[in-house]
N, C-alpha and C. Protein backbone atom coordinates (compact mmCIF):
# COMPACT_ATOMS: atom_id res chain seq x y z
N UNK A 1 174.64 35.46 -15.02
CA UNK A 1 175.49 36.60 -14.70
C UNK A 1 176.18 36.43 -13.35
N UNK A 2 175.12 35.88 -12.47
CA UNK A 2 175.90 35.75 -10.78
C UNK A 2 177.31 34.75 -11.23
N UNK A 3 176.62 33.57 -12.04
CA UNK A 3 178.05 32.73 -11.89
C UNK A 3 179.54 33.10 -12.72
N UNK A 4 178.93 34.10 -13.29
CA UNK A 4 180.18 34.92 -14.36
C UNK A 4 180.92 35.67 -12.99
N UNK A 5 180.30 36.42 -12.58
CA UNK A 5 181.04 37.18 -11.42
C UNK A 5 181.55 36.48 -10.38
N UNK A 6 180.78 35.85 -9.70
CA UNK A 6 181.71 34.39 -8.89
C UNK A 6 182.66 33.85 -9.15
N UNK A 7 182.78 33.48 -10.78
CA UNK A 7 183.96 32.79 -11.66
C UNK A 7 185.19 34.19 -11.25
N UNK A 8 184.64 34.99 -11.63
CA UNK A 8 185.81 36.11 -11.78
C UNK A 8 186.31 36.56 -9.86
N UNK A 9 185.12 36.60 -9.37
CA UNK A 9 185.77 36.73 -7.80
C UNK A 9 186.59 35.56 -7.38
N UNK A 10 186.16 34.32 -8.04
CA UNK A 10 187.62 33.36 -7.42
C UNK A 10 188.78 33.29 -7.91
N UNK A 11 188.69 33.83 -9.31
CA UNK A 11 189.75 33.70 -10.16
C UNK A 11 190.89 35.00 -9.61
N UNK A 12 190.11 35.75 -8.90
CA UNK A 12 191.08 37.64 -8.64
C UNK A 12 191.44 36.85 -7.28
N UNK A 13 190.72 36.17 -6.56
CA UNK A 13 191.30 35.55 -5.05
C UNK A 13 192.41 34.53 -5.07
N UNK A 14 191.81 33.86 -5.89
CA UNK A 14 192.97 32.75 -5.83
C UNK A 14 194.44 33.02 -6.54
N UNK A 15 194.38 34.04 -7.75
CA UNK A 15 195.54 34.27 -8.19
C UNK A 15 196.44 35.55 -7.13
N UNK A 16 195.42 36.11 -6.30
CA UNK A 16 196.65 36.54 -4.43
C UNK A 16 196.80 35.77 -3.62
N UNK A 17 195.91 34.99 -3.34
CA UNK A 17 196.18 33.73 -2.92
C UNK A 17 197.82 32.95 -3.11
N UNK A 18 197.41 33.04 -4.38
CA UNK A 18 198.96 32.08 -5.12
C UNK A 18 200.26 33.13 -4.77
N UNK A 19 199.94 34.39 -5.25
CA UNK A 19 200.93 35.43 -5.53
C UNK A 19 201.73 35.33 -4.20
N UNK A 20 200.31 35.16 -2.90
CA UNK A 20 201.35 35.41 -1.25
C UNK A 20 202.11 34.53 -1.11
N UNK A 21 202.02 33.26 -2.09
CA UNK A 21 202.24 31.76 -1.35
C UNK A 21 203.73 32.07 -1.91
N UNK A 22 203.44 31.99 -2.89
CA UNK A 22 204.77 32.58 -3.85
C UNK A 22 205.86 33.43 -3.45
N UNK A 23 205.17 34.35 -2.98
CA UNK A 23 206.05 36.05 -1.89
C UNK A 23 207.04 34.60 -0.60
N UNK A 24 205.69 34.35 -0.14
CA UNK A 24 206.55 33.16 1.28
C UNK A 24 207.50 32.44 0.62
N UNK A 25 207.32 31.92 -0.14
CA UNK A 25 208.16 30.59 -0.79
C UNK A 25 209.80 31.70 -1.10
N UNK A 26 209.69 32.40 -2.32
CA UNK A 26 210.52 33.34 -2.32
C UNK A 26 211.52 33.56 -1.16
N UNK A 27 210.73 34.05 -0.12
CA UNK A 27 211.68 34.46 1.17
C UNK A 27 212.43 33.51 1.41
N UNK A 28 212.33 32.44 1.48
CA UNK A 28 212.64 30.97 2.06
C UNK A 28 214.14 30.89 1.37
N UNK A 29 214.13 31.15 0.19
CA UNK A 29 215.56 30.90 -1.01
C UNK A 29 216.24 31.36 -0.48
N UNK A 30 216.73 32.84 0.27
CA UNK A 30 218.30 32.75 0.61
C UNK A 30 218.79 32.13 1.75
N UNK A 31 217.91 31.17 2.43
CA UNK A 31 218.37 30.77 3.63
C UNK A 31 218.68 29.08 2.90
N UNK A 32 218.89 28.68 1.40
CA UNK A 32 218.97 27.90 0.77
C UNK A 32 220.08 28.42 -0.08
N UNK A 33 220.83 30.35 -0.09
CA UNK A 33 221.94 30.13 -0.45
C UNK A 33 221.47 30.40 -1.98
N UNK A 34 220.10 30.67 -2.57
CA UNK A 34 219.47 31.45 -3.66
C UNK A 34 219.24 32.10 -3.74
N UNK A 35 219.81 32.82 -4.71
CA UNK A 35 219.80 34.83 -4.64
C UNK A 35 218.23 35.07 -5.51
N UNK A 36 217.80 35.93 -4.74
CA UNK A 36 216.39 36.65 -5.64
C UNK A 36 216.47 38.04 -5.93
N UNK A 37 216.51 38.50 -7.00
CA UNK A 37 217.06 39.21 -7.32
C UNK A 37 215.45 40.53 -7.08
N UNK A 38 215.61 41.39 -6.44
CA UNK A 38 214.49 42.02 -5.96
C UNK A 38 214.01 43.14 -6.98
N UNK A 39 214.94 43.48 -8.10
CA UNK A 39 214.65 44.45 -8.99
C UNK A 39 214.03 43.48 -10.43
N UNK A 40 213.91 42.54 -10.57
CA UNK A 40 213.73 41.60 -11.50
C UNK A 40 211.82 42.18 -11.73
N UNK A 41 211.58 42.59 -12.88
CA UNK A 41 210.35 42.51 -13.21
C UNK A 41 209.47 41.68 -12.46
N UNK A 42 209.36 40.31 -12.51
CA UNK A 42 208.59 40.25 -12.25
C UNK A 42 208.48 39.76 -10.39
N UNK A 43 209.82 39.49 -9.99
CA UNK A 43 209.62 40.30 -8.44
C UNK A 43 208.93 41.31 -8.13
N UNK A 44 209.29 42.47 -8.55
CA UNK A 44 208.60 43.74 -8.17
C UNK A 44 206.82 43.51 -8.50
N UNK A 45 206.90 43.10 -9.53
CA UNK A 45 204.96 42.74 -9.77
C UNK A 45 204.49 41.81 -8.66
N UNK A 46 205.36 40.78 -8.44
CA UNK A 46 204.52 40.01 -6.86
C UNK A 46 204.46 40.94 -5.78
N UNK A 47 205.65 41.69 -5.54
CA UNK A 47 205.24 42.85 -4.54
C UNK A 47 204.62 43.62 -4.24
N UNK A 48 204.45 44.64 -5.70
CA UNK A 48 203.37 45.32 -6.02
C UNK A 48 202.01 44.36 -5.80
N UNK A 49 201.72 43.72 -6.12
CA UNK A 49 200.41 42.98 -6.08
C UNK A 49 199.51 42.40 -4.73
N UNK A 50 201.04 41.73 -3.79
CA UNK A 50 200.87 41.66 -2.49
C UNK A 50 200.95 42.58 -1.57
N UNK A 51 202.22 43.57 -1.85
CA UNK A 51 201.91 44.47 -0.43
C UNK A 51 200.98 45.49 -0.16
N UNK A 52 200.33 45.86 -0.98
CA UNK A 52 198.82 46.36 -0.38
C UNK A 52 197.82 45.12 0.90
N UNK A 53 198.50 44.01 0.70
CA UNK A 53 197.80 43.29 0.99
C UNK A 53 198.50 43.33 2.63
N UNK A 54 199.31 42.71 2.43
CA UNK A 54 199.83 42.55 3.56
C UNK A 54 201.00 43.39 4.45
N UNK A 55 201.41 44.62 4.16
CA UNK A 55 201.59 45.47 4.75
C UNK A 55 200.62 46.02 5.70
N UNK A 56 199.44 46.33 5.80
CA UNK A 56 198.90 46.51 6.85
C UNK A 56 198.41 45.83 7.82
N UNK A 57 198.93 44.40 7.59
CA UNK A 57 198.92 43.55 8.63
C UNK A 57 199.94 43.25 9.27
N UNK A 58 201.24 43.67 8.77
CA UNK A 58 202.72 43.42 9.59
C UNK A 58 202.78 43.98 10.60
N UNK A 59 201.81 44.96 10.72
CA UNK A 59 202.31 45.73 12.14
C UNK A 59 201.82 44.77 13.48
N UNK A 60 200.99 44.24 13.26
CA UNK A 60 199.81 43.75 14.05
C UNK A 60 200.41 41.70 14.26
N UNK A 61 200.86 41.21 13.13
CA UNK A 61 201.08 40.26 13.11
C UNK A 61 202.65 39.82 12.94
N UNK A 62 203.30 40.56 13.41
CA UNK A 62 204.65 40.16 13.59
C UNK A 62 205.57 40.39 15.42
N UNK A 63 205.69 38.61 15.20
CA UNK A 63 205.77 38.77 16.71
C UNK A 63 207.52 38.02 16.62
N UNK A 64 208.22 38.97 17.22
CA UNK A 64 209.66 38.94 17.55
C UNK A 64 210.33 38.97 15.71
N UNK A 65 210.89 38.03 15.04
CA UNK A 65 211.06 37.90 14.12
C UNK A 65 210.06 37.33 13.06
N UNK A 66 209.24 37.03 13.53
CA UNK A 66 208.74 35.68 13.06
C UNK A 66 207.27 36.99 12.57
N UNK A 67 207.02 36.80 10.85
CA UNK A 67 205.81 37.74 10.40
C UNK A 67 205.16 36.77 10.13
N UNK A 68 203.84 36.61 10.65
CA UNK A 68 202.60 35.61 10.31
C UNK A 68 201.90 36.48 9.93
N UNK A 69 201.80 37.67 9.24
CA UNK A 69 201.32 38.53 8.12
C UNK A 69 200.97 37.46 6.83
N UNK A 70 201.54 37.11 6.45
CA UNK A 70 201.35 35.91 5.05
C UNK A 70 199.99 35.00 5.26
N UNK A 71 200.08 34.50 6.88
CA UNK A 71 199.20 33.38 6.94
C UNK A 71 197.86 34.41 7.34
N UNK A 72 197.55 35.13 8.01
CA UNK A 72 196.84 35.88 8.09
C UNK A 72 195.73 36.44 6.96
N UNK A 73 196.74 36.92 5.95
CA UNK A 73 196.29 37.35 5.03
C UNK A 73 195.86 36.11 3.75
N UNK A 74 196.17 35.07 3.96
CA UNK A 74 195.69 33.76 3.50
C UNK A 74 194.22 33.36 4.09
N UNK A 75 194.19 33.68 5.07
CA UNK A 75 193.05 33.35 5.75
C UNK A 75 191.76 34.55 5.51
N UNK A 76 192.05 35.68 5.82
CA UNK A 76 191.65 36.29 5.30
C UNK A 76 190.97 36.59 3.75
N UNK A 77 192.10 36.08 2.61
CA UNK A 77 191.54 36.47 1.65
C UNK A 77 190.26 34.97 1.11
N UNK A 78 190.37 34.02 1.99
CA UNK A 78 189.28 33.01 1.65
C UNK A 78 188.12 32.74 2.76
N UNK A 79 188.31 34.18 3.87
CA UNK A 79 187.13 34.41 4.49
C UNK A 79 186.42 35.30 3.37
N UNK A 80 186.82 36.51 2.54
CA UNK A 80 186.21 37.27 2.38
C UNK A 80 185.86 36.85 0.56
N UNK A 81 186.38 35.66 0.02
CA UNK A 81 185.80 35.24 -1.41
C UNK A 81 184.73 34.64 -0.67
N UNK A 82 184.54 33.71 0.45
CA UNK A 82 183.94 32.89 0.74
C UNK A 82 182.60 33.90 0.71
N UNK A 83 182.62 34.61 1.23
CA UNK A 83 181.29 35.76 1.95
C UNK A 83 181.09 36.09 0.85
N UNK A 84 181.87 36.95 0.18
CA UNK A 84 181.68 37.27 -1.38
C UNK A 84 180.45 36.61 -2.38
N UNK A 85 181.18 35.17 -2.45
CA UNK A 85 180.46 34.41 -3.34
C UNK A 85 179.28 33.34 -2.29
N UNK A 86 179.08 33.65 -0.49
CA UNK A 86 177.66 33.49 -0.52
C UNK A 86 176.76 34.28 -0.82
N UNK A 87 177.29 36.16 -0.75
CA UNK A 87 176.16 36.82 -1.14
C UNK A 87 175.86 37.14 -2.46
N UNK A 88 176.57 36.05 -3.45
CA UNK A 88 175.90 36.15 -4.80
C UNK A 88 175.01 35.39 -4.80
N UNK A 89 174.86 34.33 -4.00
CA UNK A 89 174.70 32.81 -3.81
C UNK A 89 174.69 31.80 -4.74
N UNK A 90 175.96 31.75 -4.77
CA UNK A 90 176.83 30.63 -5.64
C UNK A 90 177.77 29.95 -4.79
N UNK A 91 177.71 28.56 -4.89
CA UNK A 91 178.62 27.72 -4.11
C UNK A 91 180.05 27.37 -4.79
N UNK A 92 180.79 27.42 -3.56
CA UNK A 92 182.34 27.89 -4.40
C UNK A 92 183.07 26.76 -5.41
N UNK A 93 183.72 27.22 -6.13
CA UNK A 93 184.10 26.77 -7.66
C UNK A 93 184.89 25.76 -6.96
């Protein structure tokens, strides 16, 4: 049962994990002159999905232009699978 739930705590981490990397990557396109179209289904679902996440870190981690909210919250979300899945005690997938 522990390693069923472990399986599933890395699988819910790593797929925000991906989602933020994704959000960053995204941003990057119009300075490449690629339109992202922000009402597009499944834009709005990476948003929805991430900005709980990282909205409450923009305030705190954005210095001049530059939001290191993303990396933050990267770090974050594989401090807290990590802790997660030692106190099931299961070593990570």
């Amino acid at each position: 049962m522990a390693n069923l739930l472990a399986l599933l705590i890395t699988i819910v981490f790593q797929s925000l994990w991906w989602a933020i990397l994704i959000r960053v990557l995204m941003s990057w396109l119009p300075m490449a002159n690629i339109r992202i179209d922000p009402y597009h289904p499944a834009v709005q679902f990476l948003y929805s999905v991430t900005n709980p996440i990282m909205e409450p870190l923009r305030p705190y981690f954005t210095i001049s232009m530059i939001d290191l909210s993303p990396i933050v919250a990267l770090i974050g979300l594989q401090v807290i699978e990590g802790l997660l899945l030692m106190l099931l005690g299961v070593r990570s997938f």
